[in-house]
Protein backbone atom coordinates (compact mmCIF):
# COMPACT_ATOMS: atom_id res chain seq x y z
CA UNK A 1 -50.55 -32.03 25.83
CA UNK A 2 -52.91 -32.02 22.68
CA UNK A 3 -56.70 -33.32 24.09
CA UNK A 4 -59.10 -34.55 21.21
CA UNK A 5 -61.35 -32.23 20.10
CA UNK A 6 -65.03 -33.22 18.31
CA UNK A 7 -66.31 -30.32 16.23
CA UNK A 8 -70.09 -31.00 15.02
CA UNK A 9 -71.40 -28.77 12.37
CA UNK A 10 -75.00 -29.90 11.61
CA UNK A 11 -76.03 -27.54 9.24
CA UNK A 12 -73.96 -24.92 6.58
CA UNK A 13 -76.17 -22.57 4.50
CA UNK A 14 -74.95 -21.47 1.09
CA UNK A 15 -76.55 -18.65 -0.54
CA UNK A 16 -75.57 -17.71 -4.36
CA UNK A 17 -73.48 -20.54 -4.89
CA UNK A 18 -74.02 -23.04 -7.57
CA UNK A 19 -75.17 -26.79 -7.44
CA UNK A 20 -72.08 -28.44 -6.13
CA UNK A 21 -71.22 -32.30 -4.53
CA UNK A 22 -72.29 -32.05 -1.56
CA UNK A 23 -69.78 -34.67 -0.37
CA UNK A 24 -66.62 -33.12 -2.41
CA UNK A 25 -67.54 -29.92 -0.23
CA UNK A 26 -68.06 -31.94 3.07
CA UNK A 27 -64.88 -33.54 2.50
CA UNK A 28 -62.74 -29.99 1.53
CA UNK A 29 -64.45 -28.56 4.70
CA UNK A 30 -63.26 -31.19 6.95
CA UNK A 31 -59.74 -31.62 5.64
CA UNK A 32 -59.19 -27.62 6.32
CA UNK A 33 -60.51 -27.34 9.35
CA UNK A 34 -58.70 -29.73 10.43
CA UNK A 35 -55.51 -28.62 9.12
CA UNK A 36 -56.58 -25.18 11.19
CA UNK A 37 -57.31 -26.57 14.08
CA UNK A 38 -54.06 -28.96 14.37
CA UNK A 39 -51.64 -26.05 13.76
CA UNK A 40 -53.60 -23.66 15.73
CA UNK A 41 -55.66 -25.00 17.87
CA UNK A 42 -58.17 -23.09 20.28
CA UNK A 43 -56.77 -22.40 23.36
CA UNK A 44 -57.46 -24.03 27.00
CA UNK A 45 -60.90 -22.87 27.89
CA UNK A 46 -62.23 -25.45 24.69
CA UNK A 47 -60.85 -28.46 26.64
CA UNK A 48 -63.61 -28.24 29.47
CA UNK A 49 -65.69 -30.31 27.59
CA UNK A 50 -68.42 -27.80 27.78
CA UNK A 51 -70.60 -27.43 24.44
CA UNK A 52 -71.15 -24.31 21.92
CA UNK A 53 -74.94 -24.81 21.19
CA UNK A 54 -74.83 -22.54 18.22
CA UNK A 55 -72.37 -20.67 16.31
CA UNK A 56 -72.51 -17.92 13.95
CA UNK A 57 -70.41 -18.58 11.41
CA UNK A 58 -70.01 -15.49 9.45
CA UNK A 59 -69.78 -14.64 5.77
CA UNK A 60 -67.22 -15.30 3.23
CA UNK A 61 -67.01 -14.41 -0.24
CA UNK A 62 -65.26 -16.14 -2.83
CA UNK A 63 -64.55 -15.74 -7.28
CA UNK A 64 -67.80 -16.89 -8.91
CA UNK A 65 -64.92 -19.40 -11.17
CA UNK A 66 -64.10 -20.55 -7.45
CA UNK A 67 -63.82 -24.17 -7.11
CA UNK A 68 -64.63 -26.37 -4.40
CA UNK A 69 -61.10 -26.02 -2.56
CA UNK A 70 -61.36 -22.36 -2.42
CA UNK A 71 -64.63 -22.14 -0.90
CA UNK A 72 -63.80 -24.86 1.33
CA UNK A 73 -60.43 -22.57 2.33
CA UNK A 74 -62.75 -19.51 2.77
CA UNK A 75 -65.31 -21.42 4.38
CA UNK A 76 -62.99 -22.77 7.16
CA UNK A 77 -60.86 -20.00 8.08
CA UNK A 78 -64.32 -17.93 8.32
CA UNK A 79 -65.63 -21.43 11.06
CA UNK A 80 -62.44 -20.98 12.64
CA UNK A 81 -62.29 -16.96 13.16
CA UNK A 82 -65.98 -17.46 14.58
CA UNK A 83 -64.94 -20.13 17.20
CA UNK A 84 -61.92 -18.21 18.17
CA UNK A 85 -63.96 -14.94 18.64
CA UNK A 86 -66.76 -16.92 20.31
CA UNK A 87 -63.86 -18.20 23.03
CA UNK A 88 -62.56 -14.63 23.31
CA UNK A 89 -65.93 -13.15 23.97
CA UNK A 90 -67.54 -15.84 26.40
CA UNK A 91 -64.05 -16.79 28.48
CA UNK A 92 -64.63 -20.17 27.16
CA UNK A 93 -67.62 -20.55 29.12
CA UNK A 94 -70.73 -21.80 27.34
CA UNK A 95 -73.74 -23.85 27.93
C-alpha cells in the first residue's frame, strides 16, 4: 500500500548558475521529484512519520547551455540519491 508522503524543501542554493524564474525552476523541481519518488519510492522506514531536519543535498553539475529541465533533472535525482543514502545510513531513524 502506497502512504502519502510530504517532502518540504525550504531552501535550494545555486552557485554559478545564471538568473533564472524562480517559479519555472520550482515547478521543474517538483514535477521530477515527484516522478522519482512515485516510481521509486523510499522504502518503509520513511513511512514512520518521523522528520529529516536537514538534508545535504549534494552537488550536481550540469552544460552551462543547460536549460531549466536539465537542471531540474540533475537537481532531483541528486535530492533523491541524498534521501535514499540518508535512509541507508540512519535505518530510517531520525529526529
Amino acid at each position: 500500500m502506497t502512504r502519502p508522503m510530504e517532502l518540504h524543501i525550504q531552501e535550494i542554493v545555486l552557485h554559478g548558475f545564471p538568473r533564472m524564474d524562480y517559479h519555472q525552476v520550482r515547478e521543474a523541481l517538483q514535477q521530477q521529484l515527484t516522478m522519482l519518488l512515485t516510481q521509486k519510492g523510499l522504502g518503509s522506514s520513511f513511512c514512520g512519520g518521523d522528520r529529516l531536519p536537514y538534508l545535504e543535498g549534494g552537488q550536481f553539475f550540469v552544460p552551462a547551455n543547460a536549460g531549466v529541465g536539465d537542471m531540474a533533472n540533475r537537481m532531483a535525482g541528486t535530492i533523491y540519491d541524498s534521501l535514499s543514502q540518508s535512509q541507508n545510513h540512519t535505518g530510517g531513524k531520525r529526529s
